[in-house]
PDB file of N, CA and C in Angstrom:
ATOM      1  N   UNK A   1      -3.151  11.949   3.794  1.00  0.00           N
ATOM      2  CA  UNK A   1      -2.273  10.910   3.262  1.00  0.00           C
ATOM      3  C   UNK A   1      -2.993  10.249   2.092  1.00  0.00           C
ATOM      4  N   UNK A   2      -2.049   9.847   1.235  1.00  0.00           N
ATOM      5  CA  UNK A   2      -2.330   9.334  -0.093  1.00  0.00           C
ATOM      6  C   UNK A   2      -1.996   8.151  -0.441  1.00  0.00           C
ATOM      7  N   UNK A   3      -2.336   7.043  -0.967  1.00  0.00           N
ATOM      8  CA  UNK A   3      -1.870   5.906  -1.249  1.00  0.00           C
ATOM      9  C   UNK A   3      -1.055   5.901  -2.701  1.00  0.00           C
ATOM     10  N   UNK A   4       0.616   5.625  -2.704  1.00  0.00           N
ATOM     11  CA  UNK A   4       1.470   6.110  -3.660  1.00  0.00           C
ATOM     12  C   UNK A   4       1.201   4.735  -4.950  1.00  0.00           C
ATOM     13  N   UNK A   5       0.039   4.173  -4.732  1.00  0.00           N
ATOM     14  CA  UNK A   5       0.207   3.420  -5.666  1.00  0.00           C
ATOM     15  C   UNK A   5      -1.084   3.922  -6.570  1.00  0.00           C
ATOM     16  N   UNK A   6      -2.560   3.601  -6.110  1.00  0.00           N
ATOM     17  CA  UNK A   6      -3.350   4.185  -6.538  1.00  0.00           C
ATOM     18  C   UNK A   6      -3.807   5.729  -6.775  1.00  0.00           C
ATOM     19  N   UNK A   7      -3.525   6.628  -5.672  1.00  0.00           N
ATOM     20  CA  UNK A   7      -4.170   7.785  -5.492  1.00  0.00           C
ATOM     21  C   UNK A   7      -4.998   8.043  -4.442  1.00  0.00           C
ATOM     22  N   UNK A   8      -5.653   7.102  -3.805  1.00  0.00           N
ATOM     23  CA  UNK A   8      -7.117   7.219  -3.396  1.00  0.00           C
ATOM     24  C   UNK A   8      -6.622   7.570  -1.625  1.00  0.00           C
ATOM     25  N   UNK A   9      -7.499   8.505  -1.082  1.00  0.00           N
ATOM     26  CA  UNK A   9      -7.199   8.981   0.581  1.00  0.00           C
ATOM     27  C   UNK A   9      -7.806   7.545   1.761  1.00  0.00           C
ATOM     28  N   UNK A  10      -7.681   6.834   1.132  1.00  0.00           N
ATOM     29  CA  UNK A  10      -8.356   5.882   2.200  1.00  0.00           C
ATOM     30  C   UNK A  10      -7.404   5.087   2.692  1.00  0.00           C
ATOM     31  N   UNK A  11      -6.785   5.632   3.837  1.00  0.00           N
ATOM     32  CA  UNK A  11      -5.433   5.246   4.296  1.00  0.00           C
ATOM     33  C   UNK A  11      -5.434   4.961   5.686  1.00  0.00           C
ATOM     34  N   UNK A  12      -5.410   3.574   5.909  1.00  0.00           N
ATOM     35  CA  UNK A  12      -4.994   3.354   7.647  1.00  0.00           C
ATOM     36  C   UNK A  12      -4.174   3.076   7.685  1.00  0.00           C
ATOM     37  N   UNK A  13      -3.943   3.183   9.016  1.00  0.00           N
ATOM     38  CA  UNK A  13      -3.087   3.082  10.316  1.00  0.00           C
ATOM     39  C   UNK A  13      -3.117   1.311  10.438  1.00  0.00           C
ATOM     40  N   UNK A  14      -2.034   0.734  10.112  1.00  0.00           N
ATOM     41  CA  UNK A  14      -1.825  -1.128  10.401  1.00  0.00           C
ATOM     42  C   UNK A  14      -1.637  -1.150  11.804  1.00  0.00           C
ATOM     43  N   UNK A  15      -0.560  -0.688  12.066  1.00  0.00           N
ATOM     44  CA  UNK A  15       0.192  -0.650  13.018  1.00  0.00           C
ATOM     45  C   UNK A  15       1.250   0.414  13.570  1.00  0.00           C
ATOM     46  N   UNK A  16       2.282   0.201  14.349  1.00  0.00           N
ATOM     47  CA  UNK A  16       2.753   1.477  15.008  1.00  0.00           C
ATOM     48  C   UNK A  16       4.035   1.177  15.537  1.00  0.00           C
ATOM     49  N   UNK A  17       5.399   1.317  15.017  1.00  0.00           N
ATOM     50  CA  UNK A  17       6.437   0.844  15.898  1.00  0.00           C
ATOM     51  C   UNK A  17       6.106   1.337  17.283  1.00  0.00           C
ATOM     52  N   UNK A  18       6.938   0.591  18.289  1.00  0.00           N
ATOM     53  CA  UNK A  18       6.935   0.032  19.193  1.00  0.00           C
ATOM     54  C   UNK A  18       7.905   1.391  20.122  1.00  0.00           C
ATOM     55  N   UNK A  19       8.405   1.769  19.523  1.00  0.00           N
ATOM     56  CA  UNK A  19       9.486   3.107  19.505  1.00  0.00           C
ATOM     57  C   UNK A  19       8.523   4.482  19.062  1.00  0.00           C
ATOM     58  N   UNK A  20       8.221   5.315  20.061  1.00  0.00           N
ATOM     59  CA  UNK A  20       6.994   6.018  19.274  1.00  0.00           C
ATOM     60  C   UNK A  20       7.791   7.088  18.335  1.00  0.00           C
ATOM     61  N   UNK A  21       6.836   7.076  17.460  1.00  0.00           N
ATOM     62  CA  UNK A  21       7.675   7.975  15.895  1.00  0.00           C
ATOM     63  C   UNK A  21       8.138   7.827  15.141  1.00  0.00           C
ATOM     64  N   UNK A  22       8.621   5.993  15.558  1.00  0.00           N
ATOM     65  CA  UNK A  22       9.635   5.792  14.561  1.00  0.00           C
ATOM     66  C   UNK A  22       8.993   5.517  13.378  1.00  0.00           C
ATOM     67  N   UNK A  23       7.898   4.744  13.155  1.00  0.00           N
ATOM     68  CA  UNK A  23       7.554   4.624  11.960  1.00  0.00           C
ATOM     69  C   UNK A  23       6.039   4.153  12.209  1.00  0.00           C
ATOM     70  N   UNK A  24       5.145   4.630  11.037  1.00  0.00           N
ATOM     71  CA  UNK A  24       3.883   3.605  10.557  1.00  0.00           C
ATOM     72  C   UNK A  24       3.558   2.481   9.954  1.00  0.00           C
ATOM     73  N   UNK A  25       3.124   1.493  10.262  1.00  0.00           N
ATOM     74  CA  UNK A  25       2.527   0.781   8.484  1.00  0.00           C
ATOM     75  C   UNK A  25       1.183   1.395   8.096  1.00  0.00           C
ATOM     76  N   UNK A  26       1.019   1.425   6.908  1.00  0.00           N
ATOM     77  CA  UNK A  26       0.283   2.183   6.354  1.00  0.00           C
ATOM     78  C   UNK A  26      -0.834   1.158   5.284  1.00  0.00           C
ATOM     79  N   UNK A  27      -1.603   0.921   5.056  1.00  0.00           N
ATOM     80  CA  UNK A  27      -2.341   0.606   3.772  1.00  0.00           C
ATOM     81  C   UNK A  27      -3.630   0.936   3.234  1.00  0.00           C
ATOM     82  N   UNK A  28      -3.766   1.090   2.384  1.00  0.00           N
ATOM     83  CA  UNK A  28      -4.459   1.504   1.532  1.00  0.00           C
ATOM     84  C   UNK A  28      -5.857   0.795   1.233  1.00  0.00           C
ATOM     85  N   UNK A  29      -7.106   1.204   1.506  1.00  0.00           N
ATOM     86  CA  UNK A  29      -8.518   0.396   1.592  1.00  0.00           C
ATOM     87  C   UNK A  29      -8.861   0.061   0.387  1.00  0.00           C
ATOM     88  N   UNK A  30      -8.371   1.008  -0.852  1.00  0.00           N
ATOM     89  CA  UNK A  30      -8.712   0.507  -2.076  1.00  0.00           C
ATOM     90  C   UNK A  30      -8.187  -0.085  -2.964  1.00  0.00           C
ATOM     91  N   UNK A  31      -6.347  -0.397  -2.888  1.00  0.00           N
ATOM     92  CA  UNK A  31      -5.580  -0.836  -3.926  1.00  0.00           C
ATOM     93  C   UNK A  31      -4.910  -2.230  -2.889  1.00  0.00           C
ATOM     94  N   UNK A  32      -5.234  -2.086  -1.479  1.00  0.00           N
ATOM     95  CA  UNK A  32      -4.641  -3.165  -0.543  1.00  0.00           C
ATOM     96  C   UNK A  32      -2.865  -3.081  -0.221  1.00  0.00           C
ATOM     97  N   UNK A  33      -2.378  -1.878  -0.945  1.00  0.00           N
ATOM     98  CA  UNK A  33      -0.773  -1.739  -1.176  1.00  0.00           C
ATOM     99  C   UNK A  33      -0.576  -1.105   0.410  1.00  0.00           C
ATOM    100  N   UNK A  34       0.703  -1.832   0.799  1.00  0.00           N
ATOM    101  CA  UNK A  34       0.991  -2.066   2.663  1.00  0.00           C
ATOM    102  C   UNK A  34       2.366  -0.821   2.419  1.00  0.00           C
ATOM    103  N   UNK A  35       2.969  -0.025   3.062  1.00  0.00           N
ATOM    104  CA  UNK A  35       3.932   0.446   3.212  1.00  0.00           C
ATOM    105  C   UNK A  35       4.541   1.256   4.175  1.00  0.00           C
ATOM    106  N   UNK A  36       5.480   1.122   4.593  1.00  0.00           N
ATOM    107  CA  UNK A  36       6.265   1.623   6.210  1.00  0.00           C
ATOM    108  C   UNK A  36       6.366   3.263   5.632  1.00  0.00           C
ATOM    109  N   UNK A  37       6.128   4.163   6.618  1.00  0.00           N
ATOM    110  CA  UNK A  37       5.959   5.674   6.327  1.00  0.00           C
ATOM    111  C   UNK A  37       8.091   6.349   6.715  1.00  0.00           C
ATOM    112  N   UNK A  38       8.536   5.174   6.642  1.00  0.00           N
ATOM    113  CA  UNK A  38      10.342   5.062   6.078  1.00  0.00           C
ATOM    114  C   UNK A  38      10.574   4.699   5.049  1.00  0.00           C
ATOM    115  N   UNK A  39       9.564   4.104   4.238  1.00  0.00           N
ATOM    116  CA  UNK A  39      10.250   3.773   2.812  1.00  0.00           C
ATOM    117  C   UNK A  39      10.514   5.280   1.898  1.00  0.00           C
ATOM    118  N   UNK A  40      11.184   4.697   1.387  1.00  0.00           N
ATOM    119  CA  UNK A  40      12.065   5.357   0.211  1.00  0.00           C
ATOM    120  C   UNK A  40      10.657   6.285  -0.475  1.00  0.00           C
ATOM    121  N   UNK A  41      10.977   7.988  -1.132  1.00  0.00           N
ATOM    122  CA  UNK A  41       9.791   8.406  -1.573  1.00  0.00           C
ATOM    123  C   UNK A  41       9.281   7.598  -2.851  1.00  0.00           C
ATOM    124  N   UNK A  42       9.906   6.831  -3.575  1.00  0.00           N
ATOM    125  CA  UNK A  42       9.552   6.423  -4.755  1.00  0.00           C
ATOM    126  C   UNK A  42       8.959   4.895  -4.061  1.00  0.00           C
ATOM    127  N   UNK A  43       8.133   4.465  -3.129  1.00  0.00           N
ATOM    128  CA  UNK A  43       7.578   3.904  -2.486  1.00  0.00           C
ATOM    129  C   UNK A  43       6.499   4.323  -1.528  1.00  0.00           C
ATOM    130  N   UNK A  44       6.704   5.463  -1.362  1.00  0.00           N
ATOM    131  CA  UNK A  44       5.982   6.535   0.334  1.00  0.00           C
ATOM    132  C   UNK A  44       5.101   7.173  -0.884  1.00  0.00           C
ATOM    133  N   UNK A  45       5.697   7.964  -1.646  1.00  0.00           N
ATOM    134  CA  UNK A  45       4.645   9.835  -2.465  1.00  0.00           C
ATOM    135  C   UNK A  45       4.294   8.976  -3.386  1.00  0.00           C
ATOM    136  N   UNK A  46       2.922   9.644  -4.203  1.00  0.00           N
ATOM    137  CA  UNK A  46       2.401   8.990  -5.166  1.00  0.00           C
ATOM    138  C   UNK A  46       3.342  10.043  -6.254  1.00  0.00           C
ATOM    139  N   UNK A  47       3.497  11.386  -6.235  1.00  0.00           N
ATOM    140  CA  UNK A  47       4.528  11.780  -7.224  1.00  0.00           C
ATOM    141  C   UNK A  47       5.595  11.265  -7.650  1.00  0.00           C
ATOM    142  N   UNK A  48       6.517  10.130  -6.229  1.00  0.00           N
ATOM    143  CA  UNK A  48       7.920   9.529  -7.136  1.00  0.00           C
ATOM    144  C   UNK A  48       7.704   7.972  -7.101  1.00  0.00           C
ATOM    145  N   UNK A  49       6.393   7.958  -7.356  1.00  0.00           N
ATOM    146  CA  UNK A  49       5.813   6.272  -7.348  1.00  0.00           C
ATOM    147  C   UNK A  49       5.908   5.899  -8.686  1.00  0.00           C
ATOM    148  N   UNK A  50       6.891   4.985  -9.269  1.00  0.00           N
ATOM    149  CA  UNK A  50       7.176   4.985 -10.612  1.00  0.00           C
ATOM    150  C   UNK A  50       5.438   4.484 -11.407  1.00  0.00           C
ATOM    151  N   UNK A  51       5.306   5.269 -12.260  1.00  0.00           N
ATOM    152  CA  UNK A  51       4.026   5.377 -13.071  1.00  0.00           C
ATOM    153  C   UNK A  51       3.912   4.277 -13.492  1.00  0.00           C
ATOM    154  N   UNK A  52       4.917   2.909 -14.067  1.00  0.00           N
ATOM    155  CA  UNK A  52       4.578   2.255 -14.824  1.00  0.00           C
ATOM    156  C   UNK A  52       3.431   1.088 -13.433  1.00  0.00           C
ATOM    157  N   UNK A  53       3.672   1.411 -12.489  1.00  0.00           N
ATOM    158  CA  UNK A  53       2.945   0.577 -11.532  1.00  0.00           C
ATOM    159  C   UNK A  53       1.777   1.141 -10.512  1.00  0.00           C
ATOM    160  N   UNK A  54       1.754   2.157 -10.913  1.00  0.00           N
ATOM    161  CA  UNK A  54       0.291   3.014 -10.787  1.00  0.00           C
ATOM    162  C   UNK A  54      -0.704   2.325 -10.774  1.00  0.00           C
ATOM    163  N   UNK A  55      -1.978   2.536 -10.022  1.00  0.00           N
ATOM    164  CA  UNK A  55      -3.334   1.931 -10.709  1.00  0.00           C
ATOM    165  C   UNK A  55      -3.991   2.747 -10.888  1.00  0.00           C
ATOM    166  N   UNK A  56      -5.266   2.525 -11.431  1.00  0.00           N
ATOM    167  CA  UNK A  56      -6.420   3.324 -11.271  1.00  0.00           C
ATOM    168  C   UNK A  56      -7.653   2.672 -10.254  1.00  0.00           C
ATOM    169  N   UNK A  57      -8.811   3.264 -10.440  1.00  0.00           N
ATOM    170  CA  UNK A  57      -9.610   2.810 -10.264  1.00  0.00           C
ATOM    171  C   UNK A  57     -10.573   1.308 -11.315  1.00  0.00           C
ATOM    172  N   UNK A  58     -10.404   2.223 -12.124  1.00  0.00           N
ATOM    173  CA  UNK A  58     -10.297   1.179 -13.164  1.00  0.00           C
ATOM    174  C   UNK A  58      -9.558  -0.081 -13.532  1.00  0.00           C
ATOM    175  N   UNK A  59      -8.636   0.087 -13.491  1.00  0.00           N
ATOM    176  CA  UNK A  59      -7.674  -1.110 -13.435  1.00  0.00           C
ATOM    177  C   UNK A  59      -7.611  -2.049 -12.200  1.00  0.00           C
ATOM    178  N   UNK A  60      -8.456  -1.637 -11.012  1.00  0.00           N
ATOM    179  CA  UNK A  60      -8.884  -2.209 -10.023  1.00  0.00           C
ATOM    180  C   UNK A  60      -9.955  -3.480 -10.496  1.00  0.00           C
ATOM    181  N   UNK A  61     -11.016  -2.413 -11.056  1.00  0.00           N
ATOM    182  CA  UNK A  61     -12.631  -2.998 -11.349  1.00  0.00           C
ATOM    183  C   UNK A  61     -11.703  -4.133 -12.253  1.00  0.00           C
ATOM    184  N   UNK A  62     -11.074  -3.536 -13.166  1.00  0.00           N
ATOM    185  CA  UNK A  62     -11.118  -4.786 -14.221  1.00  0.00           C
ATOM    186  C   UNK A  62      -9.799  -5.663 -14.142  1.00  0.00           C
ATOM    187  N   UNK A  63      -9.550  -5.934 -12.691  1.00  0.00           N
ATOM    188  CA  UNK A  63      -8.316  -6.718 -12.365  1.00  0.00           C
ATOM    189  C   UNK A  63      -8.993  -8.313 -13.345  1.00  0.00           C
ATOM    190  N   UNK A  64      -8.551  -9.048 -13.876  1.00  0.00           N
ATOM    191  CA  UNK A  64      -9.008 -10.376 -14.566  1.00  0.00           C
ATOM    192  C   UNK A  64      -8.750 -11.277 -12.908  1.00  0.00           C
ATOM    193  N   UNK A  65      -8.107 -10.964 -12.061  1.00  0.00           N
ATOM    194  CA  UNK A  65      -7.584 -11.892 -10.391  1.00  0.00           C
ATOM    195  C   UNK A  65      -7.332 -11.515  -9.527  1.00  0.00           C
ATOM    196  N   UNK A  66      -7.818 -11.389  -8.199  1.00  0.00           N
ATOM    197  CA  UNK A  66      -6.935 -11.016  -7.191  1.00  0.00           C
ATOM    198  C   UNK A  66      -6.267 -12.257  -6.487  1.00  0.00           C
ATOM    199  N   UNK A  67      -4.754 -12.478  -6.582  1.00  0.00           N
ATOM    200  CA  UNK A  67      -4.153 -13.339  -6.351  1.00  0.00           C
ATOM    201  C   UNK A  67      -4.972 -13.905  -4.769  1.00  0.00           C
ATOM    202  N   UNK A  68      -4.883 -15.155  -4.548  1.00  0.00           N
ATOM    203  CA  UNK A  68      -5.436 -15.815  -3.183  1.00  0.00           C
ATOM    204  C   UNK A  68      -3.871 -15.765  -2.477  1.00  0.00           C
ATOM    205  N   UNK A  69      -4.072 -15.476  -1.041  1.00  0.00           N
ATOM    206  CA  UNK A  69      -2.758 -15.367  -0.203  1.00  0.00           C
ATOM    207  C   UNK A  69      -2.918 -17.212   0.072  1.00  0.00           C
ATOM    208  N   UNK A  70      -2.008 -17.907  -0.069  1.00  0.00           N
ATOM    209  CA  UNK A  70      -1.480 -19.149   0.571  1.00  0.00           C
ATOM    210  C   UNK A  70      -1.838 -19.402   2.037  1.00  0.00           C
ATOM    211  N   UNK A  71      -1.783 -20.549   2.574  1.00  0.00           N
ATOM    212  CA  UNK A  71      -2.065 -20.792   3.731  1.00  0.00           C
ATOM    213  C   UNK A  71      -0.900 -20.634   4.786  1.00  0.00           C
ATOM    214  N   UNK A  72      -0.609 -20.306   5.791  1.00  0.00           N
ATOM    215  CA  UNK A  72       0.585 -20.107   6.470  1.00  0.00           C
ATOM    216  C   UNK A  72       1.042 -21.645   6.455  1.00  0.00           C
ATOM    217  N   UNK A  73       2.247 -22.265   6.064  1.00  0.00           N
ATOM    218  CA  UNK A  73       2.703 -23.134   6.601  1.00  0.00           C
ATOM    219  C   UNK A  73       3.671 -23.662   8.185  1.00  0.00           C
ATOM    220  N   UNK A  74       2.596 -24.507   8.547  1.00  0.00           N
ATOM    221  CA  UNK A  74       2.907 -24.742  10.099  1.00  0.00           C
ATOM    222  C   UNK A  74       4.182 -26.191  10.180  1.00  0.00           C
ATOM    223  N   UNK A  75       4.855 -26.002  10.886  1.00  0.00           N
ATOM    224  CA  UNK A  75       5.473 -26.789  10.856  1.00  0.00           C
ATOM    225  C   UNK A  75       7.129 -26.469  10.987  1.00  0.00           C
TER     226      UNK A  75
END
């Protein structure tokens, strides 16, 4: 398995529906991109992963941010 955003084989296992087979979550160790092994191929294959949102490796190293996730709001 391939990560359809970057390229790179470093792909776990998140989680596991509850229904066996029905589906994976999937993400990726090097680009952090999360995706259900039901999404659509132009989401799932790195072949119909529209190019303009591709990464590299490079474009990793020289991200200028990696956005901070927010705090859960309780309440």
């Amino acid at each position: 398995m391939i990560c359809p955003r970057c390229g790179d084989d470093a792909v776990d296992t998140v989680t596991t529906s509850p229904v066996p087979g029905a589906w994976d979550v999937l993400q990726c160790l090097n680009c952090l991109y999360m995706w259900r092994t039901t999404e659509p191929d132009r989401r799932s294959r790195r072949e119909a992963y529209p190019p303009a949102f591709r990464l590299t490796r490079a474009d990793i190293d020289n991200a200028p941010e990696v956005p901070v996730v927010p705090p859960l709001a309780m309440g």
